[in-house]
Protein backbone atom coordinates (compact mmCIF):
# COMPACT_ATOMS: atom_id res chain seq x y z
CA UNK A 1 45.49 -19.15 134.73
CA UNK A 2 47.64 -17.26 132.09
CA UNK A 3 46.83 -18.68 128.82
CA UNK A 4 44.85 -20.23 126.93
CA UNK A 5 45.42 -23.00 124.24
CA UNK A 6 43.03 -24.25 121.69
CA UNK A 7 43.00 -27.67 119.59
CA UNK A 8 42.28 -26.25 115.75
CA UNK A 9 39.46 -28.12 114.23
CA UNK A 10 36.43 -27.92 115.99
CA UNK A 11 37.47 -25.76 118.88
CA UNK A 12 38.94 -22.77 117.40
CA UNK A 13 38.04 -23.40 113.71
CA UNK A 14 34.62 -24.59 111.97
CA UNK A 15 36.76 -26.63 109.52
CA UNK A 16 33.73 -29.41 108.91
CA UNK A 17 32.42 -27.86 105.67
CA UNK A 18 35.62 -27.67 103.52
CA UNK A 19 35.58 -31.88 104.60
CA UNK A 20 31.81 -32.35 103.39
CA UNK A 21 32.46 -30.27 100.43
CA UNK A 22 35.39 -32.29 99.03
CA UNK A 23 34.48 -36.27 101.16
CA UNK A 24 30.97 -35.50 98.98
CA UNK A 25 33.07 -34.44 95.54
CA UNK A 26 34.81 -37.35 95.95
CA UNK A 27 31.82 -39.76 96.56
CA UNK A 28 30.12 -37.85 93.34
CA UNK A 29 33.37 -38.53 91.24
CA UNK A 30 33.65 -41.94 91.74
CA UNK A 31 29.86 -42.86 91.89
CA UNK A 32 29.76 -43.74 95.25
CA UNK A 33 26.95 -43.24 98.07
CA UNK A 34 27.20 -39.79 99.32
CA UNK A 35 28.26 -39.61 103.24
CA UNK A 36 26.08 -37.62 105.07
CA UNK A 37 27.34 -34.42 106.66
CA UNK A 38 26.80 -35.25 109.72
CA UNK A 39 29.07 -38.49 109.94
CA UNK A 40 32.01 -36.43 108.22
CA UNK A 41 31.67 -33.91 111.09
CA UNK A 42 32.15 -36.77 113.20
CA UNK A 43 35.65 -37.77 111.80
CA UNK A 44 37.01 -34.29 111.16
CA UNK A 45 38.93 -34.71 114.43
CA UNK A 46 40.45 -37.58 113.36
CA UNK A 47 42.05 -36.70 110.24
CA UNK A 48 43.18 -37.37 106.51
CA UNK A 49 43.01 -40.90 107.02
CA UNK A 50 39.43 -41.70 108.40
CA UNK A 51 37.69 -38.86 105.83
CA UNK A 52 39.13 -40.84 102.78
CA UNK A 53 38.00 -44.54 104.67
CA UNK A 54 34.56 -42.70 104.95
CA UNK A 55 34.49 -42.90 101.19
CA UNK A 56 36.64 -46.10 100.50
CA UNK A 57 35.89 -48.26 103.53
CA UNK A 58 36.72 -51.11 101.75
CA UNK A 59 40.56 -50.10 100.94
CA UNK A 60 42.99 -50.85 103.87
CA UNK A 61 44.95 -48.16 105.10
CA UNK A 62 48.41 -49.19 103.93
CA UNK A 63 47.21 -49.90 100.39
CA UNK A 64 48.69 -47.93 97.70
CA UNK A 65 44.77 -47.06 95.98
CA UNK A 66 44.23 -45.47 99.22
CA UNK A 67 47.56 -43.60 100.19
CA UNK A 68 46.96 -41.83 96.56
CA UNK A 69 43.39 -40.78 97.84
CA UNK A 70 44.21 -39.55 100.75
CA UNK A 71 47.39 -37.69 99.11
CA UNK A 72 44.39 -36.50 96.35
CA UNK A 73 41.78 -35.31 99.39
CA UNK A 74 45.12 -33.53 101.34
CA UNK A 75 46.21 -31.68 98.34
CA UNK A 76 42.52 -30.83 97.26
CA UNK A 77 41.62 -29.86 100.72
CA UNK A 78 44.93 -27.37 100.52
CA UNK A 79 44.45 -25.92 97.57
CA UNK A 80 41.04 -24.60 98.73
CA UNK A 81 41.81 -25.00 102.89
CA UNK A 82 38.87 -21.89 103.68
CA UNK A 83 36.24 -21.81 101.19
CA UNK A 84 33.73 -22.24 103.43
CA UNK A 85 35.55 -22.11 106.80
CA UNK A 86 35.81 -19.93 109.69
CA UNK A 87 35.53 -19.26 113.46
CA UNK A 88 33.42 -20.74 115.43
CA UNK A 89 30.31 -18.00 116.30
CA UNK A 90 31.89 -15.63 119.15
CA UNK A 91 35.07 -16.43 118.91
CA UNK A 92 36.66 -13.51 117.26
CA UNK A 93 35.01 -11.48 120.58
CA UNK A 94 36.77 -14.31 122.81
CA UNK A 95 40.42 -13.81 120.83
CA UNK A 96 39.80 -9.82 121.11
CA UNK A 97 38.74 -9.77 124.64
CA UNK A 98 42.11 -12.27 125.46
CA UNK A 99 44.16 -9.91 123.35
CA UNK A 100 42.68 -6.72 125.09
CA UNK A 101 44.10 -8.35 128.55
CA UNK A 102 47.24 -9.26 127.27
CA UNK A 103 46.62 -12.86 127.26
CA UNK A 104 48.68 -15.03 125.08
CA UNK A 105 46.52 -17.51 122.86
CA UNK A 106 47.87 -20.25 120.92
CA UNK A 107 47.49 -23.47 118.89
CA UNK A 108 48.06 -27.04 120.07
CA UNK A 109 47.13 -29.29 116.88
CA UNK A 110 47.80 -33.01 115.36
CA UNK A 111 46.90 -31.35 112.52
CA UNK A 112 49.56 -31.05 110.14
CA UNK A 113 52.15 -28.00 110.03
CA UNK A 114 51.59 -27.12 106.35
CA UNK A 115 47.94 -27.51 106.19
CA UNK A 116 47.80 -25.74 109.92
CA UNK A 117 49.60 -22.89 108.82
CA UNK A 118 47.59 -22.32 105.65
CA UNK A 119 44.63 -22.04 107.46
CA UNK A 120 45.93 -19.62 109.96
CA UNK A 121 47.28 -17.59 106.89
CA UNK A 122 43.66 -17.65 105.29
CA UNK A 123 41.83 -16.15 108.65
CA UNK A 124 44.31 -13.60 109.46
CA UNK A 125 45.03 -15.42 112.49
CA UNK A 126 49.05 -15.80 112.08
CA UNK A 127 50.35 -12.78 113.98
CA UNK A 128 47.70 -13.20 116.86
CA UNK A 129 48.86 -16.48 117.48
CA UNK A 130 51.04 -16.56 120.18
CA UNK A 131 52.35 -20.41 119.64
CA UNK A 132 51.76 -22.99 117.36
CA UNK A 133 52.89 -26.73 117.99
CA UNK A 134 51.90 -29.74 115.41
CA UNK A 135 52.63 -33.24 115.05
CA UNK A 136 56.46 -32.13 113.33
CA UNK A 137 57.20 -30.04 116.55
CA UNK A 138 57.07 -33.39 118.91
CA UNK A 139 58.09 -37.06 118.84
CA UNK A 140 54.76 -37.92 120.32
CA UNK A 141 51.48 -35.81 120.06
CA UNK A 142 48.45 -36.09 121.83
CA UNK A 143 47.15 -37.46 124.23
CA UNK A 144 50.77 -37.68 125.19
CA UNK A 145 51.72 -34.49 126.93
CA UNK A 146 54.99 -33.48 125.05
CA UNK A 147 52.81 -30.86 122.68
CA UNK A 148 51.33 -29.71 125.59
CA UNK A 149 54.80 -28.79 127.21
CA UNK A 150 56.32 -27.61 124.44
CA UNK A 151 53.57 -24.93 123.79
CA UNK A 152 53.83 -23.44 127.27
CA UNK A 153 57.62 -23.44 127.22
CA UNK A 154 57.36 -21.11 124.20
CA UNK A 155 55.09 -18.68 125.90
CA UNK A 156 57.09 -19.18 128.95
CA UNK A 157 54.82 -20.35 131.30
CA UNK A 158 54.18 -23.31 133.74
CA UNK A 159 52.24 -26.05 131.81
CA UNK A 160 49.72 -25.37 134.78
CA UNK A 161 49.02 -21.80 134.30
CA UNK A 162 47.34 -22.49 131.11
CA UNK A 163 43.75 -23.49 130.03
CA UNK A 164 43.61 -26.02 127.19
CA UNK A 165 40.51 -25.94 124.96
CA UNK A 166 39.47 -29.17 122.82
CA UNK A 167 36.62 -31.32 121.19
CA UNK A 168 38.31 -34.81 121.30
CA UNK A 169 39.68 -37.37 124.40
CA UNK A 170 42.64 -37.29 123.20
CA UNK A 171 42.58 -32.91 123.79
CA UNK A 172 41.50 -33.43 127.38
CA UNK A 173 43.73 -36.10 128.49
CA UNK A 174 46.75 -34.45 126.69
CA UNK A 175 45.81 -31.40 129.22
CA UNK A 176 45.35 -33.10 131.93
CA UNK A 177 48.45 -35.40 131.32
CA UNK A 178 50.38 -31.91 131.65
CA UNK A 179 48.61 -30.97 134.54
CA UNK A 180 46.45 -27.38 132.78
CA UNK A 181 43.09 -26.65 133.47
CA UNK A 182 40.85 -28.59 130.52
CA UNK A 183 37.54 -27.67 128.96
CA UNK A 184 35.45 -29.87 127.08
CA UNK A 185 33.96 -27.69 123.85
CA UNK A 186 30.96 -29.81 123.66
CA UNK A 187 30.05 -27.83 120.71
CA UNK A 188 32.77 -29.25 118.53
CA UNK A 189 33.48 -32.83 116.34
CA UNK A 190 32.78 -34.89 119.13
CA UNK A 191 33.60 -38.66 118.09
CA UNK A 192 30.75 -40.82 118.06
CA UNK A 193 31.72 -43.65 120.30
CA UNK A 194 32.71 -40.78 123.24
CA UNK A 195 30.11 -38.40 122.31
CA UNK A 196 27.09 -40.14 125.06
CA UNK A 197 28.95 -39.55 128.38
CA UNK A 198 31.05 -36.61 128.53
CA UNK A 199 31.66 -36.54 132.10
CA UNK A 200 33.86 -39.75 131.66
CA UNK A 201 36.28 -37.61 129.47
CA UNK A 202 36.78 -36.10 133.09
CA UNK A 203 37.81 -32.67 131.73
CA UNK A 204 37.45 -29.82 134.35
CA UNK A 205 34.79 -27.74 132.98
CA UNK A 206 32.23 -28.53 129.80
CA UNK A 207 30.86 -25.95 127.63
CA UNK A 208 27.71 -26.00 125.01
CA UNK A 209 29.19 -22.92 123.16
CA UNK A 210 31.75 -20.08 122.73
CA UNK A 211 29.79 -17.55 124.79
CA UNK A 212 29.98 -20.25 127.91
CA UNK A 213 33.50 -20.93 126.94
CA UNK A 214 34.45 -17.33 126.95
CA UNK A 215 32.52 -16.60 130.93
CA UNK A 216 34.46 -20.05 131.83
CA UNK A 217 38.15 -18.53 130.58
CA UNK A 218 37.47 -15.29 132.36
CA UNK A 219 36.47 -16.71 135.52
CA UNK A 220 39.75 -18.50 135.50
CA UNK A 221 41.71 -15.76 134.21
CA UNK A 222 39.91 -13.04 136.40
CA UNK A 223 38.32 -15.06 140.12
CA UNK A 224 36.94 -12.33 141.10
CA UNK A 225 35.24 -11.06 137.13
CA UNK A 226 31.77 -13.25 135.90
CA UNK A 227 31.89 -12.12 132.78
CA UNK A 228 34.60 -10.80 129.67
């Protein structure tokens, strides 16, 4: 292995409490229940359009009421895209140790450029990013496994030379679909309907936290080295 890729939110990043902050806001504004936390972690993987239904589950998608909520919660959510956001515990060591070794890192996101790049922007993270591919980059994004392509063609490596990192089905079969070596980050926004039987996401390798994620990249980057 000679890279590794990350999904964003709730791999790399610890987005969830910028969503509970505004999903709750919005609740309070409009004198709704309040959604528990926990549930919004839940959906952060899944984007713009299931936080807002999490507050107006009654309003279908395509109607109007709801496309200007979910244009409100984006432009909220990107005025203030790191108030309460960072890494996930250990990973700065991870990035540092990668970047000691001269391993490229990099970004493969359904997440949208704009809001993507912001956040990158806000942690200082723009430079050390080796590549960056959203939905914009590609006519199909994952699970298909044109993103997945596309990012190791801009490091210039073979798709299977590099380890892909993510919290959703949708991360692992977009990996495997490009034939790289997948890890589960079981510590992530695992959906609730796939969240009871990992092992049928059939990624290669699960880990319970960054410090077993960063002993799993090194053994793959280094056989012969247990440890960073």
């Amino acid at each position: 292995m000679k890279a590794v890729l990350f999904d964003l939110d709730g791999t790399l990043i610890d987005t969830a409490a910028d969503f509970v902050r505004i999903i709750q806001n919005m609740c309070r504004e409009e004198q709704r229940d309040v959604v528990e936390a926990a549930l919004i972690r839940t959906q952060v993987s899944e984007g713009a359009r299931a936080m807002v239904k999490l507050v107006y589950p009654e309003l279908d998608v395509t109607d109007p009421i709801f496309l200007a909520h979910r244009q409100r919660f984006l432009d909220i959510y990107g005025e203030d895209i790191a108030v309460d956001t960072d890494l996930f515990e250990g990973m700065y060591p991870l990035l540092d140790a990668l970047e000691a070794k001269q391993i490229p890192w990099g970004i493969v996101t359904n997440k949208p450029r704009w809001l993507s790049e912001a956040l990158l922007k806000a942690l200082n993270l723009t430079e050390r990013c080796a590549v960056l591919v959203c939905p914009e980059d590609v006519s199909k994004t994952k699970p298909d496994p044109e993103p997945m392509y596309l990012a190791a063609k801009q490091i210039n490596l073979p798709a299977e030379t590099c380890i892909y990192v993510g919290d959703h089905p949708r991360d692992i079969d977009a990996g495997r679909n490009a034939g790289m070596y997948t890890i589960l980050a079981a510590y992530g926004y695992l959906p609730l309907e796939h969240k009871d039987d990992l092992t049928a996401w059939q990624a290669d390798c699960i880990v319970n936290d960054v410090e077993e994620l960063q002993q799993a990249v090194f053994k793959l980057l280094d056989p012969h080295q247990k440890t960073a």
